[in-house]
N, C-alpha and C. Protein backbone atom coordinates (compact mmCIF):
# COMPACT_ATOMS: atom_id res chain seq x y z
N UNK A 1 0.81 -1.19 0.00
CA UNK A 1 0.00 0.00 0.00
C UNK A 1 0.86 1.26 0.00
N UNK A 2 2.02 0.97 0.87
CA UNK A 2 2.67 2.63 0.66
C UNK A 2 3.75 2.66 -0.35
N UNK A 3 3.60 1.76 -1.03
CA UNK A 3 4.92 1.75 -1.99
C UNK A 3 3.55 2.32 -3.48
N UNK A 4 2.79 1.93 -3.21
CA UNK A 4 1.55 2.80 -4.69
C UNK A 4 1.75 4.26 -3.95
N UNK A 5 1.06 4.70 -2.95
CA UNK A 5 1.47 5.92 -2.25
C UNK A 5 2.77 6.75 -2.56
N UNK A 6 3.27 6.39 -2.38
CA UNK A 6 4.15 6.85 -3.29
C UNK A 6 5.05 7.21 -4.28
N UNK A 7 4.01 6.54 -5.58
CA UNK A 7 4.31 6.20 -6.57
C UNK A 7 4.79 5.30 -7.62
N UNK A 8 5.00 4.34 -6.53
CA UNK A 8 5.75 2.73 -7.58
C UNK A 8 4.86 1.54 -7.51
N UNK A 9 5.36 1.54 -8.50
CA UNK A 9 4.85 0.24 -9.31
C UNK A 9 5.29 -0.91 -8.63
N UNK A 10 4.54 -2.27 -8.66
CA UNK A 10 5.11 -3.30 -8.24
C UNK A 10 6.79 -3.51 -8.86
N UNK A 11 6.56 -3.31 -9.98
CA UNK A 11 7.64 -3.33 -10.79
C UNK A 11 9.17 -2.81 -10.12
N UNK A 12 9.12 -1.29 -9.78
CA UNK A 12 9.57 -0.78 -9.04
C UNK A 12 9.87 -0.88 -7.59
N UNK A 13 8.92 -1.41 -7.02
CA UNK A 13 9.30 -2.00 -5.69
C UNK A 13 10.36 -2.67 -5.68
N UNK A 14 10.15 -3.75 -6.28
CA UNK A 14 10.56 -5.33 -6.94
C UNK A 14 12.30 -4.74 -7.21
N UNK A 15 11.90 -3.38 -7.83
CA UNK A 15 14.07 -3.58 -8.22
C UNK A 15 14.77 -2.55 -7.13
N UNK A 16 13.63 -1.49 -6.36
CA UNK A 16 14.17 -1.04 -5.45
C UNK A 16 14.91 -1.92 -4.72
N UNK A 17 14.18 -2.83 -3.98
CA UNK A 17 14.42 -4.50 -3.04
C UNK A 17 16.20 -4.85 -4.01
N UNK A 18 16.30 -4.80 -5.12
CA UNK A 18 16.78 -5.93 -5.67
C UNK A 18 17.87 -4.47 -5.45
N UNK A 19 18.07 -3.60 -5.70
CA UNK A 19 19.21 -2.42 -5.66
C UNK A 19 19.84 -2.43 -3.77
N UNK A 20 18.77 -2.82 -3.09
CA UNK A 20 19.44 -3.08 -1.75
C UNK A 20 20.21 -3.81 -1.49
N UNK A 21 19.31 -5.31 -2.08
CA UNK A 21 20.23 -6.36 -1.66
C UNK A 21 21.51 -6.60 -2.46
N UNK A 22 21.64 -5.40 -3.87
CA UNK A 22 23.32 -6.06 -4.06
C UNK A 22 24.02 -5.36 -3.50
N UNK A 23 23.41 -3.67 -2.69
CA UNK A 23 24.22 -3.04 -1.96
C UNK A 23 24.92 -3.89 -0.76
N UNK A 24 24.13 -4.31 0.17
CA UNK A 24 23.98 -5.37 1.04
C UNK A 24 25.52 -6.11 0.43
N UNK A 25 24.82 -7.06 -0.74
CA UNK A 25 26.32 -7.89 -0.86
C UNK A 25 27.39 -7.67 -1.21
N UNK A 26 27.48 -6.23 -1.65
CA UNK A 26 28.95 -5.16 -1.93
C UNK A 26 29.23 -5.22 -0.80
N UNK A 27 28.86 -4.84 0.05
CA UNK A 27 29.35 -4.58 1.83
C UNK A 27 30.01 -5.80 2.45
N UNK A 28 29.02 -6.80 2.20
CA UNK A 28 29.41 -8.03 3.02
C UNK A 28 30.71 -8.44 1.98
N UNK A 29 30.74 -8.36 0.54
CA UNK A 29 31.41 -9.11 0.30
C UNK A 29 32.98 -8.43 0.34
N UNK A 30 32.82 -7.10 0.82
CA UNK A 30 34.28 -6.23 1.52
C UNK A 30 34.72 -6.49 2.76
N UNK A 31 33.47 -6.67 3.45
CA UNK A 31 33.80 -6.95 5.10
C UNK A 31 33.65 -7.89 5.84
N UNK A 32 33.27 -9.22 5.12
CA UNK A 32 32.74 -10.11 5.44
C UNK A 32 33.95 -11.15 6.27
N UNK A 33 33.99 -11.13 7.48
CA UNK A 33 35.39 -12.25 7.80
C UNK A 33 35.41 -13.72 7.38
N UNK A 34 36.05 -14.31 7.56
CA UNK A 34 36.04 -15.67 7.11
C UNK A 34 35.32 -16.41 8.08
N UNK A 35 35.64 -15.68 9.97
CA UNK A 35 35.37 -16.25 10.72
C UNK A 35 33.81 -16.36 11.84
N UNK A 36 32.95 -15.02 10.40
CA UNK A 36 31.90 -14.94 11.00
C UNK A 36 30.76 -14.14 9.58
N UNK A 37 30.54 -15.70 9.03
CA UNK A 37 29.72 -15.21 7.52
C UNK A 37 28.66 -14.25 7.77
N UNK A 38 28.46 -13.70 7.05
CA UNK A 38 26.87 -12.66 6.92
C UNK A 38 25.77 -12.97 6.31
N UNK A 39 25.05 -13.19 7.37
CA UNK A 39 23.66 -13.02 6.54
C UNK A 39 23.13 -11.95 5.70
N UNK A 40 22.23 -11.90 4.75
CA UNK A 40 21.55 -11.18 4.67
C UNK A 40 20.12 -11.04 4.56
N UNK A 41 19.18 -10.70 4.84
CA UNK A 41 17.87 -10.52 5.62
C UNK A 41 17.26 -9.42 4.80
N UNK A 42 15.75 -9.62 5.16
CA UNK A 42 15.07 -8.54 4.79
C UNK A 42 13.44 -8.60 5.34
N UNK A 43 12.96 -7.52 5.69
CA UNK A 43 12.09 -7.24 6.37
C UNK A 43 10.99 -7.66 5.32
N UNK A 44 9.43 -8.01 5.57
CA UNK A 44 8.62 -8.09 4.96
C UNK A 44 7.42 -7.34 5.30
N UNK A 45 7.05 -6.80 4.33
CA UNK A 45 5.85 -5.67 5.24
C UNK A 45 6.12 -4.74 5.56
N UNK A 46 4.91 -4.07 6.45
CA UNK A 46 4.08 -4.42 7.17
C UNK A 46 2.79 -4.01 5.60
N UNK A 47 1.42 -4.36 6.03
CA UNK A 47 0.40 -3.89 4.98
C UNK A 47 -0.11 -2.58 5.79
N UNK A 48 -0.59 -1.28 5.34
CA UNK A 48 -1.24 -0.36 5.83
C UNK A 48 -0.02 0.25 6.75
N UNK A 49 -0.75 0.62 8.01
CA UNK A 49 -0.16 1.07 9.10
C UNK A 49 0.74 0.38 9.98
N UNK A 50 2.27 -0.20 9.88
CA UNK A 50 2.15 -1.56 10.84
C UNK A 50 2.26 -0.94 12.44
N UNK A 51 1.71 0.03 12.61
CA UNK A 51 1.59 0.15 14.25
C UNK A 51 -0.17 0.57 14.52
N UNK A 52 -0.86 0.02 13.27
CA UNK A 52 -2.56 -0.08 13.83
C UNK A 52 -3.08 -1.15 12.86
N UNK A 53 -3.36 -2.26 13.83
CA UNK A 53 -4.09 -3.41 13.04
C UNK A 53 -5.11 -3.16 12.73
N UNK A 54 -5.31 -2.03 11.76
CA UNK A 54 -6.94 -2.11 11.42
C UNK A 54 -7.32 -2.75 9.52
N UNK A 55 -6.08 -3.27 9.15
CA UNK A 55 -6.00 -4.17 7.87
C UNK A 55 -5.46 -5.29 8.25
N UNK A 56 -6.34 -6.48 8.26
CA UNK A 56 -6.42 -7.80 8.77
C UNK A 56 -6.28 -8.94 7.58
N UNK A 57 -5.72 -10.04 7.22
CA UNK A 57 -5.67 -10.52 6.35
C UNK A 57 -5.70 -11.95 6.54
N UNK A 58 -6.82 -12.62 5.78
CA UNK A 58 -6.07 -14.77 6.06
C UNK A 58 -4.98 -14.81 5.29
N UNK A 59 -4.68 -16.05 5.77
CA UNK A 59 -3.39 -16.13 5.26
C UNK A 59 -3.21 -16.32 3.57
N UNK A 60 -4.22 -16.84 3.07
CA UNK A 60 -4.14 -16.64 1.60
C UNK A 60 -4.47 -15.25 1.18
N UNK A 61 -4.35 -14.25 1.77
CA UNK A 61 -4.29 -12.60 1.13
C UNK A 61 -2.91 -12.56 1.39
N UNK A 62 -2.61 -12.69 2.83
CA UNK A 62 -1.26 -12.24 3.01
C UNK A 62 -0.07 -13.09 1.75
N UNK A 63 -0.29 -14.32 1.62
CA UNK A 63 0.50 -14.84 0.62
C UNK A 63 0.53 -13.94 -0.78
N UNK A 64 -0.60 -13.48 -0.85
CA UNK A 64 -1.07 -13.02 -2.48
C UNK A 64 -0.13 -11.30 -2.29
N UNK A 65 -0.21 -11.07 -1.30
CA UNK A 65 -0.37 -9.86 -0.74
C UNK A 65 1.36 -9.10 -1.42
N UNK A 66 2.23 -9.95 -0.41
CA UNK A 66 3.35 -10.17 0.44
C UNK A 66 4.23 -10.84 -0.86
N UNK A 67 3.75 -11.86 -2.09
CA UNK A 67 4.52 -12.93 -2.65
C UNK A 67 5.50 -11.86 -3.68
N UNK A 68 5.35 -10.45 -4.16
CA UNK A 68 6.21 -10.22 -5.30
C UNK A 68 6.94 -9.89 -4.29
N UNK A 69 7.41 -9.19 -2.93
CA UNK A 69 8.50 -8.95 -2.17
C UNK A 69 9.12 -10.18 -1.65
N UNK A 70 8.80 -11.35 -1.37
CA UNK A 70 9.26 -12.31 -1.27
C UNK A 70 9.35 -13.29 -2.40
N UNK A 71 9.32 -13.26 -3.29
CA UNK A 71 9.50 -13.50 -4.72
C UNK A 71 11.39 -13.45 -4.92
N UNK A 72 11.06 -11.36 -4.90
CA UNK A 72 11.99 -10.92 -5.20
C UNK A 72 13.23 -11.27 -4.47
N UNK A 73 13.21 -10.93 -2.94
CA UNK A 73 14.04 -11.42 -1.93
C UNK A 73 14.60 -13.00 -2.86
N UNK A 74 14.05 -13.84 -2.70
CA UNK A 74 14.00 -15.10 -3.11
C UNK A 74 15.03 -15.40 -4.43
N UNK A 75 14.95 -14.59 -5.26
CA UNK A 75 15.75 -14.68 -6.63
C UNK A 75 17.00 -14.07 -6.51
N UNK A 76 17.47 -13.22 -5.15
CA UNK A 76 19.08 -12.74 -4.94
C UNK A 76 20.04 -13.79 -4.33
């Protein structure tokens, strides 16, 4: 919802996400020790407001909802 809000496209979401995570692996792959690998992670969500549950979802919305950001995550 706030990524239309402010103008992007799923599309756009989708490569924002994907411009993080190779930032992400530029970093790790400069600083990364031998003796303590890096993860890398990424937040999912929230839908609406995530500090007022007043957009509720079953779990087959949230899948539908949620799947091109975890899609994307998924393919780095």
């Amino acid at each position: 919802d706030w990524g239309a809000r402010l103008g992007y496209t799923p599309a756009m979401l989708a490569e924002v996400n994907r411009q993080a995570i190779a930032l992400l692996e530029a970093v790790r792959s400069e600083y990364e020790p031998a003796s303590a690998p890096v993860v890398i992670s990424g937040c999912i969500g929230p839908r609406g407001d995530g500090y007022t549950a007043d957009t509720t979802m079953n779990p087959n919305q949230a899948k539908a909802y949620h799947a091109i950001q975890v899609e994307t995550f998924a393919d780095t």
